[in-house]
PDB file of N, CA and C in Angstrom:
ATOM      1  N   UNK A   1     -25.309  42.445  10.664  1.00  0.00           N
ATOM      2  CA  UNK A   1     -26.577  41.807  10.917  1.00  0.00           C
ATOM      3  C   UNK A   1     -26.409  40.590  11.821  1.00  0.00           C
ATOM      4  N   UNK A   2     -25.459  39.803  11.971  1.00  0.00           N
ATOM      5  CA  UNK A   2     -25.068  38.782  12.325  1.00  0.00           C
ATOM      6  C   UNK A   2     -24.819  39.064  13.968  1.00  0.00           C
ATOM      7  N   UNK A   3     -24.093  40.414  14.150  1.00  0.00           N
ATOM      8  CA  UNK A   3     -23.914  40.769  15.784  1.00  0.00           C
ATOM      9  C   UNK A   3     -25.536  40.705  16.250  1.00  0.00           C
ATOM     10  N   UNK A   4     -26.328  41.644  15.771  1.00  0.00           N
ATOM     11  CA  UNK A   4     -27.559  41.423  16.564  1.00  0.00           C
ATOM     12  C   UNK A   4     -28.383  40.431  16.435  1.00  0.00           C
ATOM     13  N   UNK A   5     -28.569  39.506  15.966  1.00  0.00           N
ATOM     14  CA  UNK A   5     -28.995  38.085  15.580  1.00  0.00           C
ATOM     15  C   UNK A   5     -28.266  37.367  17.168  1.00  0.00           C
ATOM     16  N   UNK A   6     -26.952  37.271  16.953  1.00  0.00           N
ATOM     17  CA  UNK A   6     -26.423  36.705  18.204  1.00  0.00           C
ATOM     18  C   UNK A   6     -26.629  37.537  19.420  1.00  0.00           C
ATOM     19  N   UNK A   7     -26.032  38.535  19.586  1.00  0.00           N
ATOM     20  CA  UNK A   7     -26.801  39.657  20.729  1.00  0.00           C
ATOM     21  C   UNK A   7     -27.587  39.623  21.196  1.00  0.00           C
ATOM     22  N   UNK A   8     -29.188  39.472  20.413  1.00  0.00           N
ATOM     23  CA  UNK A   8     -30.561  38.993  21.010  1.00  0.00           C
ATOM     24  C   UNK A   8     -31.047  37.355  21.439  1.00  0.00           C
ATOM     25  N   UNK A   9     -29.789  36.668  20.619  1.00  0.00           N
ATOM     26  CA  UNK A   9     -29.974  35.071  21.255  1.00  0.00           C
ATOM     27  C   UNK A   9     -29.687  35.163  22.873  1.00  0.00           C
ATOM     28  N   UNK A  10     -28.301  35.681  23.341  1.00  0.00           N
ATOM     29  CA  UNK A  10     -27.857  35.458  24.270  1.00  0.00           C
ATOM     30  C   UNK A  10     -28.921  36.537  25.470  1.00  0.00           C
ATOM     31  N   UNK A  11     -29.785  37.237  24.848  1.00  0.00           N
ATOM     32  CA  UNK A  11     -30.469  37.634  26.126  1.00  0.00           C
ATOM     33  C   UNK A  11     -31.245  36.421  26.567  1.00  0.00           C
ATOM     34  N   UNK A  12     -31.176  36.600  28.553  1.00  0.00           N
ATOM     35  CA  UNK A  12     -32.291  35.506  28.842  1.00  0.00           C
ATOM     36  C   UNK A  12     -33.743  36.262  29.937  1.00  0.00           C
ATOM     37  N   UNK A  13     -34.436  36.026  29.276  1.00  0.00           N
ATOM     38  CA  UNK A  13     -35.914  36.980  30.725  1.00  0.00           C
ATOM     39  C   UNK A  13     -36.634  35.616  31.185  1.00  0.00           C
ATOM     40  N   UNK A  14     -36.959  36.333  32.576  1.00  0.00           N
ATOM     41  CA  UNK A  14     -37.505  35.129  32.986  1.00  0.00           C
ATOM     42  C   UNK A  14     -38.865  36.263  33.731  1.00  0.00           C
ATOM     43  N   UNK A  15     -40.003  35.699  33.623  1.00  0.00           N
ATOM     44  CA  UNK A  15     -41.114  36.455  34.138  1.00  0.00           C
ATOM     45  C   UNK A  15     -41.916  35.176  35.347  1.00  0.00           C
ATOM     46  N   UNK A  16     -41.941  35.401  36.364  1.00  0.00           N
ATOM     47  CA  UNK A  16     -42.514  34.644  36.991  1.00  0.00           C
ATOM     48  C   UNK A  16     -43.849  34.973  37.357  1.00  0.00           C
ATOM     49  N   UNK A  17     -44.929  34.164  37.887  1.00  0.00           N
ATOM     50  CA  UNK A  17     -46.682  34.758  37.719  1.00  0.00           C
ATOM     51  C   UNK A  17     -46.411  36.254  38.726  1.00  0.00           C
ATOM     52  N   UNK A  18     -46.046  36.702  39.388  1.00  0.00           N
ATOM     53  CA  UNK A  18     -45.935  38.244  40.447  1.00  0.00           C
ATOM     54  C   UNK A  18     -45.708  39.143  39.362  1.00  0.00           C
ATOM     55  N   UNK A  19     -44.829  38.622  38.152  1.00  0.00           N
ATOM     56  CA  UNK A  19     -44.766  40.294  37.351  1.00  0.00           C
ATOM     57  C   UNK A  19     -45.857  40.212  36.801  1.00  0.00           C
ATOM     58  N   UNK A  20     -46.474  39.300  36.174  1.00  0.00           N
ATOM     59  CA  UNK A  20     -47.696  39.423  35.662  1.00  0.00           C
ATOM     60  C   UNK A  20     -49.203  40.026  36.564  1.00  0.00           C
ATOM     61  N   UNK A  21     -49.022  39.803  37.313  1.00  0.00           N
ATOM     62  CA  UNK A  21     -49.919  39.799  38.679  1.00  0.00           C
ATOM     63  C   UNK A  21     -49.764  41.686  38.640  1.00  0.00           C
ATOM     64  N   UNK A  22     -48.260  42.351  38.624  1.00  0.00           N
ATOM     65  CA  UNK A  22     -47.817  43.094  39.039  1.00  0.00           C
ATOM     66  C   UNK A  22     -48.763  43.924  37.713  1.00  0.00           C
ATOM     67  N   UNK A  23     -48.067  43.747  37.002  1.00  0.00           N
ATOM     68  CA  UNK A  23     -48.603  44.829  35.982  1.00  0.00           C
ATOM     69  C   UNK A  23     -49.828  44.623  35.569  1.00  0.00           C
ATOM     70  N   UNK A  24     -51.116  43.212  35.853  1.00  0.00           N
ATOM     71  CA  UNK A  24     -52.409  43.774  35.823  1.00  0.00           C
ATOM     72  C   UNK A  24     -52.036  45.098  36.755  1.00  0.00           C
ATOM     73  N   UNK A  25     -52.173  45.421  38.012  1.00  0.00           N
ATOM     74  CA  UNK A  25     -52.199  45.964  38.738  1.00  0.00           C
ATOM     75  C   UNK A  25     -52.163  47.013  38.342  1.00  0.00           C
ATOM     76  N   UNK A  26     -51.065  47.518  38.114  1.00  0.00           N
ATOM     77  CA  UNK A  26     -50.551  48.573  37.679  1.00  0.00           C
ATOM     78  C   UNK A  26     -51.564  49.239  36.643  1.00  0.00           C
ATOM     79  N   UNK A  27     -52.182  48.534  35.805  1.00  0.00           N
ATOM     80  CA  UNK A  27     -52.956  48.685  34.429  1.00  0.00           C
ATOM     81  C   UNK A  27     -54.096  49.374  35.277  1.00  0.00           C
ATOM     82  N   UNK A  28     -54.719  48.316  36.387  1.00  0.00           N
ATOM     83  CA  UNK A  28     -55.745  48.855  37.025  1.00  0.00           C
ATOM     84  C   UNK A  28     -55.970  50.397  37.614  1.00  0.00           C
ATOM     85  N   UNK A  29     -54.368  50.294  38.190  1.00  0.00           N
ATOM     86  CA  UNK A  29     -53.839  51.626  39.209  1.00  0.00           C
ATOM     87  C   UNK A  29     -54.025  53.117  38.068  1.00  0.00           C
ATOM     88  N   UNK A  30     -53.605  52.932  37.386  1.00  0.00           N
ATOM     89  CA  UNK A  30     -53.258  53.782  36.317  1.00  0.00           C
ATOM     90  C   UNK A  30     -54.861  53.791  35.649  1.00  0.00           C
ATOM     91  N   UNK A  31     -55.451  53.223  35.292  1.00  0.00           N
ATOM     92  CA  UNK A  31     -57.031  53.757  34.609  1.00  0.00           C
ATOM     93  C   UNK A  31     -57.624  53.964  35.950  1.00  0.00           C
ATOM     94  N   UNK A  32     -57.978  53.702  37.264  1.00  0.00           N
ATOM     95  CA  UNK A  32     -58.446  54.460  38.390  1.00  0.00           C
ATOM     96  C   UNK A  32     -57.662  55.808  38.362  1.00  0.00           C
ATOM     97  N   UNK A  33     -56.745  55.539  38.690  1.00  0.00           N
ATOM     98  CA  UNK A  33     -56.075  56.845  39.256  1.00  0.00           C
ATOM     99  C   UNK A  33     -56.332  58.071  37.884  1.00  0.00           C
ATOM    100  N   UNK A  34     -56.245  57.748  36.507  1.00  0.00           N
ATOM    101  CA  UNK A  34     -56.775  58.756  35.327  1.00  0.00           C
ATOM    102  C   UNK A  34     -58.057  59.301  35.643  1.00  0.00           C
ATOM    103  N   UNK A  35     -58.941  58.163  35.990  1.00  0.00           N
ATOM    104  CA  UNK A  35     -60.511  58.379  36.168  1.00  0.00           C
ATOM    105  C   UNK A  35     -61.019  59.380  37.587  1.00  0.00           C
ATOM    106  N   UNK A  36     -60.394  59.374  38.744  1.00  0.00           N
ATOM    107  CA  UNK A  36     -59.971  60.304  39.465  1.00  0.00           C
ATOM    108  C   UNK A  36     -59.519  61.715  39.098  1.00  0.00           C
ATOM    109  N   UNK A  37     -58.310  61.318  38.799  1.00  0.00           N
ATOM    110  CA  UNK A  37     -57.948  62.961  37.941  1.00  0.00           C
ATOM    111  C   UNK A  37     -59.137  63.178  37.463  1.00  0.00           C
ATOM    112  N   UNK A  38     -59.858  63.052  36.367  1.00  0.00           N
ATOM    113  CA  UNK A  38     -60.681  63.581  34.959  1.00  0.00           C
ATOM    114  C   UNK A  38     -61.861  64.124  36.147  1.00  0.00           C
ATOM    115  N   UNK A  39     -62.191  62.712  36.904  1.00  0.00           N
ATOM    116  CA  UNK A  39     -63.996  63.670  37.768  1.00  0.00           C
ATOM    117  C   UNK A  39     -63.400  65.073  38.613  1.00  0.00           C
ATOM    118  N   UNK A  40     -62.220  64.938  39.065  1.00  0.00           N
ATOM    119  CA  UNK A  40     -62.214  66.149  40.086  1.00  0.00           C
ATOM    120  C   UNK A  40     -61.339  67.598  39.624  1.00  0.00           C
ATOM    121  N   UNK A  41     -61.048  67.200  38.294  1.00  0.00           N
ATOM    122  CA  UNK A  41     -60.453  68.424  37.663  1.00  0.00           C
ATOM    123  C   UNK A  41     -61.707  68.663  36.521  1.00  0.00           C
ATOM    124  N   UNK A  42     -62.891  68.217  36.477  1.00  0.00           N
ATOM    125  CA  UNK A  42     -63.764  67.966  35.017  1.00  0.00           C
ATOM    126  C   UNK A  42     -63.723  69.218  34.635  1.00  0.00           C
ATOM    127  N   UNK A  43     -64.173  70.378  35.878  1.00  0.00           N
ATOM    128  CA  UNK A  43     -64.398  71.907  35.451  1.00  0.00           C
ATOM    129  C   UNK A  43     -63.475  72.801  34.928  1.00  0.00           C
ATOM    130  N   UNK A  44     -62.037  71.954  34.960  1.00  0.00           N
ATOM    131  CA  UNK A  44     -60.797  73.307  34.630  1.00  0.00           C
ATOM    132  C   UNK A  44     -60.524  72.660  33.100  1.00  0.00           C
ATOM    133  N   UNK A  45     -61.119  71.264  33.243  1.00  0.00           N
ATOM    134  CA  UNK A  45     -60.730  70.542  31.736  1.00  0.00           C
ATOM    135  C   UNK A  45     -61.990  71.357  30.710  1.00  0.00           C
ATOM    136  N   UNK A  46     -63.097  71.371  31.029  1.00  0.00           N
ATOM    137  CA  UNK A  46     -63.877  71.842  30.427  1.00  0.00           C
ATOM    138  C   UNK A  46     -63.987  73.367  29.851  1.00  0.00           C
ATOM    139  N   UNK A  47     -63.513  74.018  30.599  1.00  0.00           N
ATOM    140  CA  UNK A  47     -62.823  75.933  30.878  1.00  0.00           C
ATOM    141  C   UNK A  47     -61.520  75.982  29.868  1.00  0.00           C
ATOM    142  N   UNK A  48     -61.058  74.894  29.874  1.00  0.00           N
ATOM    143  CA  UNK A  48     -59.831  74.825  29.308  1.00  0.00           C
ATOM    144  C   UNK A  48     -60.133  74.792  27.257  1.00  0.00           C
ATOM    145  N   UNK A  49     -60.989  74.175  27.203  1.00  0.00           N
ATOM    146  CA  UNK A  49     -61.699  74.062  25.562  1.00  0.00           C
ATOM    147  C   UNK A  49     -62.808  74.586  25.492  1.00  0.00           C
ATOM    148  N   UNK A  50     -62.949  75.806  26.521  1.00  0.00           N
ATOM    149  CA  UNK A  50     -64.239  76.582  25.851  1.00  0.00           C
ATOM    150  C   UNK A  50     -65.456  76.263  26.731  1.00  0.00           C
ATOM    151  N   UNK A  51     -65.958  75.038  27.557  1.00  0.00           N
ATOM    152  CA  UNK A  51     -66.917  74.980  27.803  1.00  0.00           C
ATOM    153  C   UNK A  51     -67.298  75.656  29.331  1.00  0.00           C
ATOM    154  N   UNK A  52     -68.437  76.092  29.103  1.00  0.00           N
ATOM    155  CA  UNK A  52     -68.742  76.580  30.462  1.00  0.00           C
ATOM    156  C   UNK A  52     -68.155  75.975  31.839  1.00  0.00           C
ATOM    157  N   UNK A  53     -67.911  76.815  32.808  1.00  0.00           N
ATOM    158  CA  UNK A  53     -68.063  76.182  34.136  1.00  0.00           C
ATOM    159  C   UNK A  53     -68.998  76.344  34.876  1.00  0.00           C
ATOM    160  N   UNK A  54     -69.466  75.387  36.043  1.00  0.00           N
ATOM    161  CA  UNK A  54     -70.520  74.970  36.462  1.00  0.00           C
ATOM    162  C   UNK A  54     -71.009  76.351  37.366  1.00  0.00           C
ATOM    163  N   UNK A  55     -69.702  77.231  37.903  1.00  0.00           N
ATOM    164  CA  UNK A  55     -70.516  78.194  38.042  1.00  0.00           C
ATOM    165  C   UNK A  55     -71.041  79.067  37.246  1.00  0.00           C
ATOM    166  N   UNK A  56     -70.670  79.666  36.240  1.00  0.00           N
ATOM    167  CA  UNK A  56     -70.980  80.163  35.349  1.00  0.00           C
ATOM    168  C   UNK A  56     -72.386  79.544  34.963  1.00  0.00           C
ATOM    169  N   UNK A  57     -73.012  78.568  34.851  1.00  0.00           N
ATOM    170  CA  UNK A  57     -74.189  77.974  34.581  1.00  0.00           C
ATOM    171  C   UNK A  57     -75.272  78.762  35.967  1.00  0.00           C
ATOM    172  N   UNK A  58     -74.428  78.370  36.821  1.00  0.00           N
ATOM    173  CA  UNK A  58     -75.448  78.786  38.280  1.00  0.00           C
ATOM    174  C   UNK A  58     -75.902  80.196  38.153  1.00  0.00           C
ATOM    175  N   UNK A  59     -74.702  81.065  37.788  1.00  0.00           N
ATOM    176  CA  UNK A  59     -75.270  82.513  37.422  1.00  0.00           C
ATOM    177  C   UNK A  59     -76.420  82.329  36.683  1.00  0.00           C
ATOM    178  N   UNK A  60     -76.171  82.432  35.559  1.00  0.00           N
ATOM    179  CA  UNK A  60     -76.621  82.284  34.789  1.00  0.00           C
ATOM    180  C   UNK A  60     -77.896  81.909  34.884  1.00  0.00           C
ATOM    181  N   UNK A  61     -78.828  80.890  35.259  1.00  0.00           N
ATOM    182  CA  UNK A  61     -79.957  80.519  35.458  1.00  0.00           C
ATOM    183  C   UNK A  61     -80.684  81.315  36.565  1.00  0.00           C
ATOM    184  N   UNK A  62     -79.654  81.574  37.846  1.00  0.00           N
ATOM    185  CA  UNK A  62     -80.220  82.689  38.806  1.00  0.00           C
ATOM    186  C   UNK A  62     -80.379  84.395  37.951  1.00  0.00           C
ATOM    187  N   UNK A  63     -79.796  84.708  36.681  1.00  0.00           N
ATOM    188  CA  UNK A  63     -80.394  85.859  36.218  1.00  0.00           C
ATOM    189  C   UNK A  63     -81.631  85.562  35.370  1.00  0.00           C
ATOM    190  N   UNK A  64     -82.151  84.735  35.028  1.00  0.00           N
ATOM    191  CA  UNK A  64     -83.050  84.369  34.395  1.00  0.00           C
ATOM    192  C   UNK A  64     -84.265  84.077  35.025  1.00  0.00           C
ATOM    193  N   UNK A  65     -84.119  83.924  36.325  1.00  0.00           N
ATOM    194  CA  UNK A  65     -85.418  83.429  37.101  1.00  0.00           C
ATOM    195  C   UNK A  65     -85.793  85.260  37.605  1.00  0.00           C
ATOM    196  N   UNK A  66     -87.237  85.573  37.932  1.00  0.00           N
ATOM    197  CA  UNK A  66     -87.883  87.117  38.105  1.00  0.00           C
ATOM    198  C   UNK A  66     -87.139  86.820  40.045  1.00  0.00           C
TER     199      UNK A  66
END
C-alpha cells in the first residue's frame, strides 16, 4: 500500500489554459459531429429497429390516394 501512496505522490501534471480550451473543443467537435451522423443516417437508424422508411411512407400514401 505504501508503494502506491508514494508512486502517485511523485507524479507531476501540469495543465495549462490550451488543454482546457482544447478539450471544450473537442466536447463540442464530438456532440456536432454525433448530431451529423444521427440527421443523415436517421433512415437506416430507423429501418434498423423496425421503423418505417421514408420511402416506404411515400408508397404508401401514393396507394391510398384514387
Amino acid at each position: 500500500m505504501t508503494f502506491l501512496a508514494t508512486s502517485l505522490a511523485a507524479i507531476f501534471g501540469y495543465l495549462d489554459p490550451g488543454s482546457g480550451s482544447f478539450l471544450l473543443q473537442l466536447a463540442i467537435a464530438t456532440i456536432i459531429g454525433l448530431a451529423v451522423v444521427l440527421r443523415t443516417q436517421w433512415s437506416k437508424i430507423k429501418r434498423l429497429f423496425g421503423g418505417k422508411s421514408q420511402t416506404t411512407e411515400d408508397e404508401d400514401s401514393d396507394d391510398e390516394q384514387p
